[in-house]
Protein backbone atom coordinates (compact mmCIF):
# COMPACT_ATOMS: atom_id res chain seq x y z
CA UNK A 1 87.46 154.05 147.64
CA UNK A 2 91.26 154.02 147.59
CA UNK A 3 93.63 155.28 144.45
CA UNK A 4 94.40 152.56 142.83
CA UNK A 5 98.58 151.48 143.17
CA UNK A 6 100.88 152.10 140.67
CA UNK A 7 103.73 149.18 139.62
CA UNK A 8 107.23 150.22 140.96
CA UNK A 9 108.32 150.54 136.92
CA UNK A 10 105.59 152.68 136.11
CA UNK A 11 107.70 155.63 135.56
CA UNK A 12 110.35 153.63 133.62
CA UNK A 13 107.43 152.60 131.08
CA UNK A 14 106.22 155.42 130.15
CA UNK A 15 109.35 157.67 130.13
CA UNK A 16 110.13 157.21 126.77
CA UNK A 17 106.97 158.49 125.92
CA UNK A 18 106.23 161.20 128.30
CA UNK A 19 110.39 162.49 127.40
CA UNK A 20 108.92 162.66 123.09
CA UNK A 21 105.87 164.46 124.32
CA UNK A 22 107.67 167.49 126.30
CA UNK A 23 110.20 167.31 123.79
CA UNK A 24 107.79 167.53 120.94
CA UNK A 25 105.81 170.68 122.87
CA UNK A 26 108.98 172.19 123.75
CA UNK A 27 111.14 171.67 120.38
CA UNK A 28 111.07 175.67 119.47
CA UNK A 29 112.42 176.55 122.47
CA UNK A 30 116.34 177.57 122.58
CA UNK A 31 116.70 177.64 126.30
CA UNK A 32 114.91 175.31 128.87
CA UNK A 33 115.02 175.53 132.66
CA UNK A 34 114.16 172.06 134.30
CA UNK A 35 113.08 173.09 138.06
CA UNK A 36 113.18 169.65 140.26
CA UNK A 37 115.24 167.78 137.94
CA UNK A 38 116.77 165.18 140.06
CA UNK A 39 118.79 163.39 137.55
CA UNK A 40 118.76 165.13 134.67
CA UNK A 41 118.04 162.65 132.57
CA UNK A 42 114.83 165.03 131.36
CA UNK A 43 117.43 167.83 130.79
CA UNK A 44 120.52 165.56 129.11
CA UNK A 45 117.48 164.08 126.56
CA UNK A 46 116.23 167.40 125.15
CA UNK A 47 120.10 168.77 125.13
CA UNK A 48 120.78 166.17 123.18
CA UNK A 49 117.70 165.01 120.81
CA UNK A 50 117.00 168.73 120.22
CA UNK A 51 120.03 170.43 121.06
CA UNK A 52 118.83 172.81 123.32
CA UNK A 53 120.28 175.01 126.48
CA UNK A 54 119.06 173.47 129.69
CA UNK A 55 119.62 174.42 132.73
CA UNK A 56 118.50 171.20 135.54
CA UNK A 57 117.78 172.88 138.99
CA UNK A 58 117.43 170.46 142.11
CA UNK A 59 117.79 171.13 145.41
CA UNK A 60 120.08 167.43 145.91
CA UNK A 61 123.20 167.00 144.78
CA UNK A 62 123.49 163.33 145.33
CA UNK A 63 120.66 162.44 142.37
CA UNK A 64 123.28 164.99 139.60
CA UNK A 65 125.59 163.26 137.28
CA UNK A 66 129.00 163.42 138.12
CA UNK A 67 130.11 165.70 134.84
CA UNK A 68 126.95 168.51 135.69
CA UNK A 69 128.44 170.65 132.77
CA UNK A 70 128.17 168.80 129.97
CA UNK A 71 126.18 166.13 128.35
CA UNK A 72 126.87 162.57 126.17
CA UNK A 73 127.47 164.79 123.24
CA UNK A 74 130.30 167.19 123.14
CA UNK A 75 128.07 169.78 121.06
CA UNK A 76 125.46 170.21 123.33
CA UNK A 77 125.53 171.94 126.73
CA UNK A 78 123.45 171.78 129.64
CA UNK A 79 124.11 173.21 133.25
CA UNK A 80 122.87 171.26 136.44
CA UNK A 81 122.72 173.48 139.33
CA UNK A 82 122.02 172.82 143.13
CA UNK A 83 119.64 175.28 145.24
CA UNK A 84 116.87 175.84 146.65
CA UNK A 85 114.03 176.46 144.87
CA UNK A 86 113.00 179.22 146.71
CA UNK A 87 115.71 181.20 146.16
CA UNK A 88 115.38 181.88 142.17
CA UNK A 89 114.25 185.04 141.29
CA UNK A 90 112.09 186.19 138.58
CA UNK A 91 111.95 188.81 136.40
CA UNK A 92 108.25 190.24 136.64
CA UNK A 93 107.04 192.27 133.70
């Protein structure tokens, strides 16, 4: 039996939806670090709906906005930065 095929627009449908959920789960946190964030568009929502820090990590360039320090809104901030994943280190307690 083969997985049944997702529309092209899939994503785009439920984004709005999925982008309230996280936000909603995530709305008491003051800092956020998006790993894989592509465009940022994840990132630039929950700087600006819920005015948190958010730092986007990808490792492409080419999918970042062209202003990575700053969102929309002047009042809200959010960092995109490009590396490899790989190469963040954690703090292990």
């Amino acid at each position: 039996m083969s997985p049944a095929k997702l529309s092209d627009n899939f994503y785009d449908k439920i984004k709005p939806r999925l982008y309230q959920r996280i936000g909603r789960e995530l709305r008491l946190a003051y800092r956020v670090l998006d790993l894989g964030c592509g465009a940022c568009e994840l990132a630039r929502h929950l700087s600006e709906t819920y005015g948190q820090k958010v730092t986007g990590v990808d490792i492409s360039a080419n999918s970042f906005p062209n202003n990575r320090n700053t969102t929309k809104k002047t009042n809200v901030f959010a960092v995109f930065v490009t590396m490899q994943l790989g190469l963040i280190l954690f703090e292990t307690r």
